[in-house]
C-alpha atoms as a PDB file:
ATOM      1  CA  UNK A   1     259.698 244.153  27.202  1.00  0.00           C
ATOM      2  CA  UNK A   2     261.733 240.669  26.508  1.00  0.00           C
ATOM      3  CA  UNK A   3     260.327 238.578  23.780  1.00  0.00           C
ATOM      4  CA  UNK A   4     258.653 235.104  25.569  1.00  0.00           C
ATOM      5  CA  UNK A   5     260.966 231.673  25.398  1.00  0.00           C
ATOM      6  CA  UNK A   6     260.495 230.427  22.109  1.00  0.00           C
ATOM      7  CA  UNK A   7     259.901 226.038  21.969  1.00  0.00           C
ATOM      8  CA  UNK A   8     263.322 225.177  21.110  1.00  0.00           C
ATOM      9  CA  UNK A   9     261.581 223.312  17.732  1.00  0.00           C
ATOM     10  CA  UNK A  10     261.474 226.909  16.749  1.00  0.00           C
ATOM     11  CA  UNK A  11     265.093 227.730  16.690  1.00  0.00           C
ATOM     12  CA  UNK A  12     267.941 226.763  14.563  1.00  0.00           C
ATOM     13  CA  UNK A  13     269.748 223.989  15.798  1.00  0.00           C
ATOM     14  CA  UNK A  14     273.984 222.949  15.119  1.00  0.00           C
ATOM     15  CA  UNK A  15     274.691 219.760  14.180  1.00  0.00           C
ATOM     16  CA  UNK A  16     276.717 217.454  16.260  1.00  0.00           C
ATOM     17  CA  UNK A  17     277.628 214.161  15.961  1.00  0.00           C
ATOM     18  CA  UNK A  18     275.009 211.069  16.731  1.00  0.00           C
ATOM     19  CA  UNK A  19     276.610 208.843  19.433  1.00  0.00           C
ATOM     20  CA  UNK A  20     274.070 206.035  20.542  1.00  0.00           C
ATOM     21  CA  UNK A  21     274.904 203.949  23.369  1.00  0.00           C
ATOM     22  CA  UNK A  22     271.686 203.292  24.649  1.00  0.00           C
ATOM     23  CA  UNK A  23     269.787 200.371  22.884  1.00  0.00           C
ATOM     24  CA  UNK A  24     267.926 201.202  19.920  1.00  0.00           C
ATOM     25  CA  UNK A  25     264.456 200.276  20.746  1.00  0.00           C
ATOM     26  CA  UNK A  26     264.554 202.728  24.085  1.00  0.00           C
ATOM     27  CA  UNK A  27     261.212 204.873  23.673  1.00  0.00           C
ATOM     28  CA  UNK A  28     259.568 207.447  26.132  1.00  0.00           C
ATOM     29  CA  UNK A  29     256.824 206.049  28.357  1.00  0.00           C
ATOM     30  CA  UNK A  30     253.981 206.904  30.480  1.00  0.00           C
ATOM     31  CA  UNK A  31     255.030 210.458  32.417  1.00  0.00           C
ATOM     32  CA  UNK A  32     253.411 211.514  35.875  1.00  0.00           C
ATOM     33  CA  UNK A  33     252.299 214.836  36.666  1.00  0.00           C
ATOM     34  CA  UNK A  34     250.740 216.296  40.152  1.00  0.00           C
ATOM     35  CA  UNK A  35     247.276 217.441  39.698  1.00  0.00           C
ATOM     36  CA  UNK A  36     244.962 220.234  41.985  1.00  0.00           C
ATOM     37  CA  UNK A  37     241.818 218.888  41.044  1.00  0.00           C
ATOM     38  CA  UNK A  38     241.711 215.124  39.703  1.00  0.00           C
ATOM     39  CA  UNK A  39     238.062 215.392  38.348  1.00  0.00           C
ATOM     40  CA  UNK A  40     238.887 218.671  36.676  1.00  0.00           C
ATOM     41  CA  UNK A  41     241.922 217.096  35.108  1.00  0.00           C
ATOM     42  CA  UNK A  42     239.928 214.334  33.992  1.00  0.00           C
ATOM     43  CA  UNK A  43     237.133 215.902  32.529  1.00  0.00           C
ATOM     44  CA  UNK A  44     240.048 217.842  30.390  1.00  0.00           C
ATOM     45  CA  UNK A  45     242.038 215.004  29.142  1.00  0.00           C
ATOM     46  CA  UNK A  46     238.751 213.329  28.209  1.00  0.00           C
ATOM     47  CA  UNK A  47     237.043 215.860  26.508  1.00  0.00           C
ATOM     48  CA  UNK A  48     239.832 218.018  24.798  1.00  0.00           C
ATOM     49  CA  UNK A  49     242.109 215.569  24.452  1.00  0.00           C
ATOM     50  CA  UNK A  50     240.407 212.462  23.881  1.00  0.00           C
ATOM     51  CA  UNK A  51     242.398 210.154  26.367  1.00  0.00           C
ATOM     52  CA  UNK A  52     240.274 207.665  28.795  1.00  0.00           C
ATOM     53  CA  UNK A  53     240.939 205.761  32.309  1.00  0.00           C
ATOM     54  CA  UNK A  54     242.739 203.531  32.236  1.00  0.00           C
ATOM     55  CA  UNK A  55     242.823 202.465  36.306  1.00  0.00           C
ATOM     56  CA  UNK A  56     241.743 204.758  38.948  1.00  0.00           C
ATOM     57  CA  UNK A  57     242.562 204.407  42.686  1.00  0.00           C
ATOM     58  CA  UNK A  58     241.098 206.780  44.714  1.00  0.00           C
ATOM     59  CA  UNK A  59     243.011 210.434  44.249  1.00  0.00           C
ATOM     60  CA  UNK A  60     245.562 208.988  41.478  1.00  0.00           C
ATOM     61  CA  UNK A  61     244.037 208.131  37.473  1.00  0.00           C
ATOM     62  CA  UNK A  62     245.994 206.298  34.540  1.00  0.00           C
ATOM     63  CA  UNK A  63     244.532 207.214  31.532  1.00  0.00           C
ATOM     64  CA  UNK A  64     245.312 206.704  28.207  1.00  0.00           C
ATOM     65  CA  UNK A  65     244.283 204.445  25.047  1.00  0.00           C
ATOM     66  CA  UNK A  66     242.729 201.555  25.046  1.00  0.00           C
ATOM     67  CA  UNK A  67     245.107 199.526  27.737  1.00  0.00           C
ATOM     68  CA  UNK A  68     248.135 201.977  27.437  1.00  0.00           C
ATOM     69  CA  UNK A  69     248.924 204.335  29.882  1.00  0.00           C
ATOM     70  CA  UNK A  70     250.106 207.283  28.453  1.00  0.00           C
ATOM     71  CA  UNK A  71     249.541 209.930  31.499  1.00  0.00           C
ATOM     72  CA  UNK A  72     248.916 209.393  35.298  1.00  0.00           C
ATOM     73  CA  UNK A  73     247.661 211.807  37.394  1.00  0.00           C
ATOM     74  CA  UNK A  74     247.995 212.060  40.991  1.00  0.00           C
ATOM     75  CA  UNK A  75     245.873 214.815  43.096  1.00  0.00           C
ATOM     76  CA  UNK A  76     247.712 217.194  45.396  1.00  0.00           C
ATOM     77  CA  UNK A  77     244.732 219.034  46.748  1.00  0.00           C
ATOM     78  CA  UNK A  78     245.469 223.063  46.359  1.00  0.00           C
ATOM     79  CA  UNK A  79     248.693 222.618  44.671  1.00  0.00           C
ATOM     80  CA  UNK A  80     249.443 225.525  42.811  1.00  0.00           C
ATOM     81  CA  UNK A  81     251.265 226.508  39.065  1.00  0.00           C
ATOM     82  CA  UNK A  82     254.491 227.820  39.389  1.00  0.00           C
ATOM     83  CA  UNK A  83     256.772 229.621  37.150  1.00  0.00           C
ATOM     84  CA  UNK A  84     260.570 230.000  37.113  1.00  0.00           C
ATOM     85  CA  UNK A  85     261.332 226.125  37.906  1.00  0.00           C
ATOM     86  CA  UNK A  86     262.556 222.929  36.182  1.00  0.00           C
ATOM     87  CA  UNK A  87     260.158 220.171  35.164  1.00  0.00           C
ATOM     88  CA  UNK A  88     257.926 219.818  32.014  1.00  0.00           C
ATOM     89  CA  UNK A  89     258.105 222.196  29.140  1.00  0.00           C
ATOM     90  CA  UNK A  90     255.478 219.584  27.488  1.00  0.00           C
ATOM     91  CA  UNK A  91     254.599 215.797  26.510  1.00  0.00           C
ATOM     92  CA  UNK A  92     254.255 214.545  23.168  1.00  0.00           C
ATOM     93  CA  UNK A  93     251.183 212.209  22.046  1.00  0.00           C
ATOM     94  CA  UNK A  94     252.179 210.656  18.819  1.00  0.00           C
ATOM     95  CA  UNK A  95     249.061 210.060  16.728  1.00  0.00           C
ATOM     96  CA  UNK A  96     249.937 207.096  13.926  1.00  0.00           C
ATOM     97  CA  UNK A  97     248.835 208.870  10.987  1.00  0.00           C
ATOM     98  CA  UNK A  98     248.797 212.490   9.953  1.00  0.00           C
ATOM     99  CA  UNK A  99     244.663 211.846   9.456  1.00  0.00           C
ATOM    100  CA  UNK A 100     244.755 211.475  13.248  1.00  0.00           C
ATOM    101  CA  UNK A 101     246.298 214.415  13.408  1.00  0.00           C
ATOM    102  CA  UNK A 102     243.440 216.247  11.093  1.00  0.00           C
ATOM    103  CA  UNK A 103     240.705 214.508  13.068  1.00  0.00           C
ATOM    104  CA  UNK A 104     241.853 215.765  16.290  1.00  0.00           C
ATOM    105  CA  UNK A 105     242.185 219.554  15.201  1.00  0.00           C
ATOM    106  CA  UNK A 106     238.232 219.191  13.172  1.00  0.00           C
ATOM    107  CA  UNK A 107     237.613 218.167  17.046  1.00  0.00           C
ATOM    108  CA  UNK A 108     239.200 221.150  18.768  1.00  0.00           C
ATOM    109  CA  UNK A 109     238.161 223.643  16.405  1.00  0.00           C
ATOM    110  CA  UNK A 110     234.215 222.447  16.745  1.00  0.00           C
ATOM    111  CA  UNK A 111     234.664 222.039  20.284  1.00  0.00           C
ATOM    112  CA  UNK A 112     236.908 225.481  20.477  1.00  0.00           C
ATOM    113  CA  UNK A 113     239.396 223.838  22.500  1.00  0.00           C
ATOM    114  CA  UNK A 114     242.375 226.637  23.373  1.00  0.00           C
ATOM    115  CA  UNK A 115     245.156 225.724  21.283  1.00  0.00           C
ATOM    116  CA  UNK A 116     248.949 227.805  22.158  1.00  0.00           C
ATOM    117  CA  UNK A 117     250.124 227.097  19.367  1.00  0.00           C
ATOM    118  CA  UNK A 118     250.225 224.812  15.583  1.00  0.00           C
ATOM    119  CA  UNK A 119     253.848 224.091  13.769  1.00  0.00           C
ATOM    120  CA  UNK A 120     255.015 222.413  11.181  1.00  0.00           C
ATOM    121  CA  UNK A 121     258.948 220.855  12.482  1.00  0.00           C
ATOM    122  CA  UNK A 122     260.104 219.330   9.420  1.00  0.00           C
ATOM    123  CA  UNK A 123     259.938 216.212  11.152  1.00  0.00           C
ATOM    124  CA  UNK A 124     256.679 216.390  12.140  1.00  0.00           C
ATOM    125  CA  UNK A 125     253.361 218.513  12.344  1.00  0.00           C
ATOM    126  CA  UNK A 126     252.518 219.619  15.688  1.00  0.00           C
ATOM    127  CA  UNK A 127     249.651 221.283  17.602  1.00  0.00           C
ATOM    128  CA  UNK A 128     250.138 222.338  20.786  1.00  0.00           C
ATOM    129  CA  UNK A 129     248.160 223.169  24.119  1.00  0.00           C
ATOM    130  CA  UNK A 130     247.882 223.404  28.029  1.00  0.00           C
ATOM    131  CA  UNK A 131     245.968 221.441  30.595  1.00  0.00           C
ATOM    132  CA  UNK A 132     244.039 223.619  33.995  1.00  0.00           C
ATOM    133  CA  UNK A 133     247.288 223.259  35.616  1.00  0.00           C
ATOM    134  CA  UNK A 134     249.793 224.865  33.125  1.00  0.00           C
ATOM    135  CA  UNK A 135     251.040 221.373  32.067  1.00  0.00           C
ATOM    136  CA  UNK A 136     252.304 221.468  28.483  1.00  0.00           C
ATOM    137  CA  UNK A 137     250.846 218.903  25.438  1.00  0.00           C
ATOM    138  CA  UNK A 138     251.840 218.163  22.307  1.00  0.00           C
ATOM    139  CA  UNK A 139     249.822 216.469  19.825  1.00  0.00           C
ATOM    140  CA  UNK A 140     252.053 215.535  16.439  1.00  0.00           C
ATOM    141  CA  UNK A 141     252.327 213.099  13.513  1.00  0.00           C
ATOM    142  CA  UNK A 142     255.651 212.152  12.241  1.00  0.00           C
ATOM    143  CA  UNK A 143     256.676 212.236   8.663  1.00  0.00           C
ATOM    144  CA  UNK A 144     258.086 209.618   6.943  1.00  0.00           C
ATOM    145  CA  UNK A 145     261.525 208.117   8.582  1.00  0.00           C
ATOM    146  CA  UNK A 146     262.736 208.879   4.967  1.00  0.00           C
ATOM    147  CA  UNK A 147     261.563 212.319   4.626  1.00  0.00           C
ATOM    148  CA  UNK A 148     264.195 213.692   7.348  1.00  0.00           C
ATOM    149  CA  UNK A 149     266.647 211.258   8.806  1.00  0.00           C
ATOM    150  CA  UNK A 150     270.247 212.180   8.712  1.00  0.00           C
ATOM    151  CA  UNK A 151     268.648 215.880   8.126  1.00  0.00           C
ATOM    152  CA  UNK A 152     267.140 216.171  11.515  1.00  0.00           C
ATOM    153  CA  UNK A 153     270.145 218.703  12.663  1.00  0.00           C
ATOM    154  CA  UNK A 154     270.223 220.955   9.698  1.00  0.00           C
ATOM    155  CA  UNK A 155     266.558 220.712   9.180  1.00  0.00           C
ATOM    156  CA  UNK A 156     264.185 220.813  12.576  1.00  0.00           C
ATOM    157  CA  UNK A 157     262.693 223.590  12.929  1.00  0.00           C
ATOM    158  CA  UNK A 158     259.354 225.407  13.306  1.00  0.00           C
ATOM    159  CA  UNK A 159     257.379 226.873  10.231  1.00  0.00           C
ATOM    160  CA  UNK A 160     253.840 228.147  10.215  1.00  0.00           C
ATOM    161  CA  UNK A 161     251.378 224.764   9.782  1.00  0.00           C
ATOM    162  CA  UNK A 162     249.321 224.633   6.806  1.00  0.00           C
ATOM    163  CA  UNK A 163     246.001 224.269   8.798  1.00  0.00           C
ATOM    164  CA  UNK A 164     243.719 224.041   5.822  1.00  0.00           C
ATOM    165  CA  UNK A 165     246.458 221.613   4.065  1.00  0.00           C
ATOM    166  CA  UNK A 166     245.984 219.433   7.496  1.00  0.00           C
ATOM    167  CA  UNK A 167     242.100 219.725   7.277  1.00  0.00           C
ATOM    168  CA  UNK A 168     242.158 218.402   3.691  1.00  0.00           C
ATOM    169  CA  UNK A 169     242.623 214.877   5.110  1.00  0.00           C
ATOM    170  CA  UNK A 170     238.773 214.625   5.989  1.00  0.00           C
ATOM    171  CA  UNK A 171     235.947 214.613   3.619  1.00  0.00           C
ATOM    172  CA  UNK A 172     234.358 216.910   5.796  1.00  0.00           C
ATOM    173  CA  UNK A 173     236.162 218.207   8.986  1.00  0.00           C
ATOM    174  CA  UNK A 174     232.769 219.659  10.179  1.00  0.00           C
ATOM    175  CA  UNK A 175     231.338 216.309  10.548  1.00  0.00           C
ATOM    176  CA  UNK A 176     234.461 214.250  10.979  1.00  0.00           C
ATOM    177  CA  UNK A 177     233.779 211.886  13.910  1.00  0.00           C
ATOM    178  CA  UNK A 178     235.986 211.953  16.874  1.00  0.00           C
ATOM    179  CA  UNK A 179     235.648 210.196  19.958  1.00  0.00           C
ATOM    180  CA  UNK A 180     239.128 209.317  21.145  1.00  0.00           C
ATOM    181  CA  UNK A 181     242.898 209.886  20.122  1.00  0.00           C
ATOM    182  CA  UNK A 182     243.732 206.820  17.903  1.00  0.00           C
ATOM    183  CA  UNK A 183     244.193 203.138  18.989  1.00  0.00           C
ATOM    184  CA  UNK A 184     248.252 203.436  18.336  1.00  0.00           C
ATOM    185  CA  UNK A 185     248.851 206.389  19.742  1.00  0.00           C
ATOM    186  CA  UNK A 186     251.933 206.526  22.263  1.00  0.00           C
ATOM    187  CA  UNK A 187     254.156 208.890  23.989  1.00  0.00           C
ATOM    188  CA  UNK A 188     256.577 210.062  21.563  1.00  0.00           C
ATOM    189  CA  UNK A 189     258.863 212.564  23.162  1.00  0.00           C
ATOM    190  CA  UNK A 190     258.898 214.738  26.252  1.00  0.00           C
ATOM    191  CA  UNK A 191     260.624 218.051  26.755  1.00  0.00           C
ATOM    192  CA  UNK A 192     261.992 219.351  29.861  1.00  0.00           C
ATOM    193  CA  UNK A 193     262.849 222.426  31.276  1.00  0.00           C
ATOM    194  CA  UNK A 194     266.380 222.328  32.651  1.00  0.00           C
ATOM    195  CA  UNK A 195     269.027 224.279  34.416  1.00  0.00           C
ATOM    196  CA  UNK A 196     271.698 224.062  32.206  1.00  0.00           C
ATOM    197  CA  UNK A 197     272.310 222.412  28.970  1.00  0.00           C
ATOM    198  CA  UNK A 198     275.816 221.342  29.431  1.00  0.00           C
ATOM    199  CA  UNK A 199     275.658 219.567  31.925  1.00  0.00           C
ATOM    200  CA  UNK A 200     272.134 217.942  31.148  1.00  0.00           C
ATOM    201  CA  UNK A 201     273.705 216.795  27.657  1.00  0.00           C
ATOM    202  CA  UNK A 202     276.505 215.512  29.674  1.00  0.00           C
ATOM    203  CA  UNK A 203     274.023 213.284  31.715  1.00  0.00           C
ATOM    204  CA  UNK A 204     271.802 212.599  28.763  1.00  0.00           C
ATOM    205  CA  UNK A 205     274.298 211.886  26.423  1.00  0.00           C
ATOM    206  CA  UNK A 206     277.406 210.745  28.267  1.00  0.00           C
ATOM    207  CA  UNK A 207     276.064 208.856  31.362  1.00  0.00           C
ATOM    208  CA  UNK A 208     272.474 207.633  29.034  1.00  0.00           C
ATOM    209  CA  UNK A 209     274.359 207.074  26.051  1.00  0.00           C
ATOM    210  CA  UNK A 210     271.118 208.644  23.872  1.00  0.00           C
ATOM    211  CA  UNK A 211     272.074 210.471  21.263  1.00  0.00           C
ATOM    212  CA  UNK A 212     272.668 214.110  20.845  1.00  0.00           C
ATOM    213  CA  UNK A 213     270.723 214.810  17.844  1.00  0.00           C
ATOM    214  CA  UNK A 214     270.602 218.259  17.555  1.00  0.00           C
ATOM    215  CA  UNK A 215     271.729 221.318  19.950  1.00  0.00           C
ATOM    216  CA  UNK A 216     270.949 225.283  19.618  1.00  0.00           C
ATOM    217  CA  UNK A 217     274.001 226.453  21.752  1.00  0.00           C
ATOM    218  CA  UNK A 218     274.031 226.623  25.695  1.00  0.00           C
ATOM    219  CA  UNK A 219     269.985 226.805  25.407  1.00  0.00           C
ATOM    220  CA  UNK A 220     268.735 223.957  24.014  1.00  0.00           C
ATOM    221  CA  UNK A 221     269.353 219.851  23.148  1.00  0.00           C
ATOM    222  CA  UNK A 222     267.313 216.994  21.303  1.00  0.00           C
ATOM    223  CA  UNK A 223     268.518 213.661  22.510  1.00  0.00           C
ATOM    224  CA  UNK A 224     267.153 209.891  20.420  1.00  0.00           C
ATOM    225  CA  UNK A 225     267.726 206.654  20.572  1.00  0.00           C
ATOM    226  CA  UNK A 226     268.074 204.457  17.351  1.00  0.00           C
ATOM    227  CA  UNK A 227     268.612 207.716  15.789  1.00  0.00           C
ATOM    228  CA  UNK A 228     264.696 209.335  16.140  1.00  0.00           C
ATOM    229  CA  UNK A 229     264.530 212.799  16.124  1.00  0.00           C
ATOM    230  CA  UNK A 230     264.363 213.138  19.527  1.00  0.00           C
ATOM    231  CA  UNK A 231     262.931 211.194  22.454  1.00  0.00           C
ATOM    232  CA  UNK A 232     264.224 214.251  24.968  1.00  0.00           C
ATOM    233  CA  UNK A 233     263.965 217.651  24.314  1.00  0.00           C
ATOM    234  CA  UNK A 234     265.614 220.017  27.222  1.00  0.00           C
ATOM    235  CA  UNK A 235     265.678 223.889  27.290  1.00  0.00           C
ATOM    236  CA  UNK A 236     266.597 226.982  29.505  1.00  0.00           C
ATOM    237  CA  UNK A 237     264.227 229.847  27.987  1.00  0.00           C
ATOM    238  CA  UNK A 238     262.227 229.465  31.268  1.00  0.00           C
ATOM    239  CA  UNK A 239     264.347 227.380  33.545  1.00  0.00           C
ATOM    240  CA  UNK A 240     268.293 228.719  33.229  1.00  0.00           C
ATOM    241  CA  UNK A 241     269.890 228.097  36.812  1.00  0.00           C
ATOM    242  CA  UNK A 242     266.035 227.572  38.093  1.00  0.00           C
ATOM    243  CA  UNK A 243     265.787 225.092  41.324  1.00  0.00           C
ATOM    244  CA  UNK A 244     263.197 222.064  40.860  1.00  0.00           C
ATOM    245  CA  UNK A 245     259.565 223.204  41.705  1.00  0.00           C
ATOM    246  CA  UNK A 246     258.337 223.286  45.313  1.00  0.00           C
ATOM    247  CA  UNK A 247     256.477 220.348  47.124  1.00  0.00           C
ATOM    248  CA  UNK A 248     253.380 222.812  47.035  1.00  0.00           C
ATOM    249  CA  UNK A 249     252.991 223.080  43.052  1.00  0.00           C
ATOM    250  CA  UNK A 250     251.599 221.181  40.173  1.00  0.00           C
ATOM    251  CA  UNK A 251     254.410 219.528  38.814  1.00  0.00           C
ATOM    252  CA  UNK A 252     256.405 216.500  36.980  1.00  0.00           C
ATOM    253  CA  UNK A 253     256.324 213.440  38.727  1.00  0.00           C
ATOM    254  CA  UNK A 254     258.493 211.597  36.658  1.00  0.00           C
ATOM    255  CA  UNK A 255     259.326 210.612  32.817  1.00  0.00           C
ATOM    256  CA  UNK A 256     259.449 206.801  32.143  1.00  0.00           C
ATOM    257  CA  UNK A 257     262.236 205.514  30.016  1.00  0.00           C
ATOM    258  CA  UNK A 258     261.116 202.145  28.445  1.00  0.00           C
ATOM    259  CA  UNK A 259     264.257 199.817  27.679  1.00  0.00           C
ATOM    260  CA  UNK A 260     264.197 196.884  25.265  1.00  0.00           C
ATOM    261  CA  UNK A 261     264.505 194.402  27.971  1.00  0.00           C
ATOM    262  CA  UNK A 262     265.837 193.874  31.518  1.00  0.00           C
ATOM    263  CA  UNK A 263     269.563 193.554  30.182  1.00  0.00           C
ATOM    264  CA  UNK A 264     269.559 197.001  28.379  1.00  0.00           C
ATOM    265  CA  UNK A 265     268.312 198.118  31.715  1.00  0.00           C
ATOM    266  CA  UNK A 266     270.846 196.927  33.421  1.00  0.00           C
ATOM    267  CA  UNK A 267     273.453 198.303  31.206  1.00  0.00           C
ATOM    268  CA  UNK A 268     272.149 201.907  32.023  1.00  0.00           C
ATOM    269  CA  UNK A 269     271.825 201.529  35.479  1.00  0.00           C
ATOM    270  CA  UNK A 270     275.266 200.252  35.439  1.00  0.00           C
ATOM    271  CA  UNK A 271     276.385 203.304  33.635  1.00  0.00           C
ATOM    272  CA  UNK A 272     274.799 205.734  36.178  1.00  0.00           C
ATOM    273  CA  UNK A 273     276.015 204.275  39.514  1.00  0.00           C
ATOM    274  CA  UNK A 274     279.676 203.921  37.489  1.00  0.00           C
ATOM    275  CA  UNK A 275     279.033 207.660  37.392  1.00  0.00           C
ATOM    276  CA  UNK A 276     277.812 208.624  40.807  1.00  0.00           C
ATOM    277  CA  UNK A 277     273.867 209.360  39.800  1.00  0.00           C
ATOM    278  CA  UNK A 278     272.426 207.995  42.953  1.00  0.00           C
ATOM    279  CA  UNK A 279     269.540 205.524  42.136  1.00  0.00           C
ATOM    280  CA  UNK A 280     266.768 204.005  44.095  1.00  0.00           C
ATOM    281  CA  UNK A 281     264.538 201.138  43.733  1.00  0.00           C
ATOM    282  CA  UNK A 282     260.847 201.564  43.315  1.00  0.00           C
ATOM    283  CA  UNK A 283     258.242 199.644  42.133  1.00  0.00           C
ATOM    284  CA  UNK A 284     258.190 201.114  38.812  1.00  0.00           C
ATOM    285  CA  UNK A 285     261.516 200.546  38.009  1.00  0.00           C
ATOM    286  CA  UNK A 286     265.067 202.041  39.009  1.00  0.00           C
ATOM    287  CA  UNK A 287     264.773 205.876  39.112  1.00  0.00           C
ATOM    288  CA  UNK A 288     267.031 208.702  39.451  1.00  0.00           C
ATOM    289  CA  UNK A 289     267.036 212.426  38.985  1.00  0.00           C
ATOM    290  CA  UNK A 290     268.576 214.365  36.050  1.00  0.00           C
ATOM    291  CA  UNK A 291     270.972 217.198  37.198  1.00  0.00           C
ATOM    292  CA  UNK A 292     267.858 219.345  37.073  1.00  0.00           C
ATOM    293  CA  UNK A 293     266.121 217.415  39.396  1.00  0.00           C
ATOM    294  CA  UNK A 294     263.785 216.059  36.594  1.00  0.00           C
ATOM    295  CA  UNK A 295     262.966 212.538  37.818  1.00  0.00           C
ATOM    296  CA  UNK A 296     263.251 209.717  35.586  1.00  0.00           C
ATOM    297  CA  UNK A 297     262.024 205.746  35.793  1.00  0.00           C
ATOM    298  CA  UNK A 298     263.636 202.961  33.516  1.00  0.00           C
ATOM    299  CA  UNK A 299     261.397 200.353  32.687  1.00  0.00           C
ATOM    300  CA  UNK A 300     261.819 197.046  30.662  1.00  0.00           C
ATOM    301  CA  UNK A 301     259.876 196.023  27.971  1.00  0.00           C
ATOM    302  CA  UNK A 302     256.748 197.714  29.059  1.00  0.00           C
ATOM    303  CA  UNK A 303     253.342 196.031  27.468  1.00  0.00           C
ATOM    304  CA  UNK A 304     252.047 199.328  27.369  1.00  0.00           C
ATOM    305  CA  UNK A 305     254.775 200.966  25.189  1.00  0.00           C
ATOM    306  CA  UNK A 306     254.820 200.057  21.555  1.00  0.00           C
ATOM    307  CA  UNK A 307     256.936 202.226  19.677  1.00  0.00           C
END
C-alpha cells in the first residue's frame, strides 16, 4: 500500500531564485469555504478553534477575531467531502506569539480536540487539524524574521515539535485560560491543492509576480511576497491532473489576496488580462481562477488584514 501525501512543509525543498514583483506588503486574506451544516461549522470554529462571528446573514457566517474576518462560511445544504480534486490543502491562522501558540494546544489537549498532526518548520511551529467537512487548518507561530530569512529554501522543513518545550510557555497549561485565538491573529498563508506545479508557478510567479521561495520538484511550490516564507503553498500529492471539485461538495470558495492599495491592484490585474487570465468584477474585488481552478479575490488595503 502507497505511503499517504506528505504536507509539502515535510519535504526537502531546492532553492530557486526570489523574484518579487508583486508589492511587498501583499498578505493572504479572509478565504471562503462551502459548508453542509452552518451551525455545525460554527459550533466547531468556536469551540475548537476559538474564532467568533463576526456578521451572519442568514445561511452565510464571517467569523473571526475581534472585527477581522478571517473565515466565511457559506451553507450548501447536503454538500458532500470529496477526494481526488483541487482546492484547499489547508489555511493558516497566524497566532502573534509562540505563547498563543502554547495556550491554544493547553486548550485542545483539555478539551481533546483531534489534532492530524504538530511540526516544527524551521520557520515556524505548527499544529494542525480538520473541520466536520474535511477542510484543512493550520494553527502556527512564526519565528523570528532573523532566525530564517534568506534560509527559508535550504532550511523549511518539518521536524517532530517539541510539545512539552511548547507547553513550557504557561505556568500551568492545565489551568491556562483560553477563550479565543489572540486579538492579532490573521491569516498567514494558505495552501492549495493543484494540478500541476509548473504551470501554477508559472501563474503564481510569472503572471502574480510573488515570489518563488522554495520548490520540491514537479510536486510542490512556496510562493511570498516581501520575501515571507510563503503566503501560497501549492501541491500535487492529492490533486496531480485532478479537475476542480463538483458543485455538489464542500469546497474552496475563494482565497483573498490583500494588496497595499488600489494602485498595486491595478498593477496585477493589469498583469493578468496582459496575460489572458480572464477576470471578472465582483463586489469583493477583481477575481480570477488559478490554472487549477482555485479561485482567487484581490482586495486593496483591507481594514481587516493587518499583516
Amino acid at each position: 500500500m502507497s505511503e499517504p501525501p506528505r504536507d509539502p512543509e515535510e519535504l526537502g525543498v531546492a532553492a530557486e531564485p526570489v523574484r518579487c514583483e508583486i508589492a511587498a506588503g501583499t498578505a493572504v486574506g479572509a478565504v471562503a469555504l462551502v459548508v453542509a451544516d452552518l451551525e455545525r461549522s460554527l459550533a466547531y470554529y468556536r469551540s475548537a478553534v476559538g474564532l467568533a462571528v463576526v456578521e451572519r446573514d442568514g445561511g452565510c457566517a464571517r467569523i473571526g477575531v475581534g472585527n477581522r474576518v478571517l473565515v466565511v462560511l457559506e451553507e450548501q445544504p447536503g454538500a458532500r467531502p470529496a477526494g481526488g480534486y483541487t482546492g484547499l490543502y489547508h489555511f493558516a491562522l497566524l497566532v502573534p506569539e509562540r505563547v498563543d501558540l502554547a495556550r491554544w494546544l493547553a486548550h485542545a489537549a483539555r478539551e481533546r480536540v483531534p489534532l492530524v498532526g504538530l511540526a516544527d518548520h524551521f520557520v515556524s511551529e505548527a499544529l494542525y487539524l480538520t473541520d466536520p467537512d474535511g477542510h484543512g487548518i493550520e494553527i502556527y507561530w512564526d519565528r523570528p524574521r532573523e532566525h530564517w530569512e534568506g534560509q527559508v529554501a535550504e532550511r523549511m522543513t518539518t521536524e517532530p515539535l517539541n510539545a512539552t518545550d511548547l507547553l513550557g510557555e504557561l505556568d500551568d497549561p492545565a489551568r491556562e485560560p483560553f477563550e479565543a485565538l489572540a486579538p492579532a491573529t490573521v491569516m498567514g498563508h494558505v495552501h492549495l491543492k493543484v494540478a500541476d506545479i509548473a504551470e501554477t508557478i508559472a501563474f503564481y510567479q510569472d503572471i502574480l509576480g510573488l515570489g518563488l521561495m522554495a520548490q520540491l520538484g514537479r510536486s510542490a511550490a512556496f510562493f511570498g511576497a516581501g520575501g515571507y516564507h510563503h503566503h501560497i503553498g501549492a501541491n500535487t500529492w492529492e490533486s496531480a491532473g485532478a479537475p476542480a471539485p463538483p458543485a455538489d461538495a464542500t469546497r474552496l470558495r475563494h482565497v483573498t489576496i490583500v494588496l497595499p492599495d488600489t494602485a498595486a491592484r491595478d498593477e496585477v490585474r493589469a498583469r493578468l488580462e496582459a496575460s489572458d487570465v480572464v477576470t471578472r468584477d465582483t463586489e469583493l474585488g477583481p477575481m480570477c481562477d488559478d490554472p487549477s481552478g482555485n479561485t482567487l479575490v484581490f482586495a486593496a488595503n483591507s481594514e481587516d488584514i493587518e499583516r
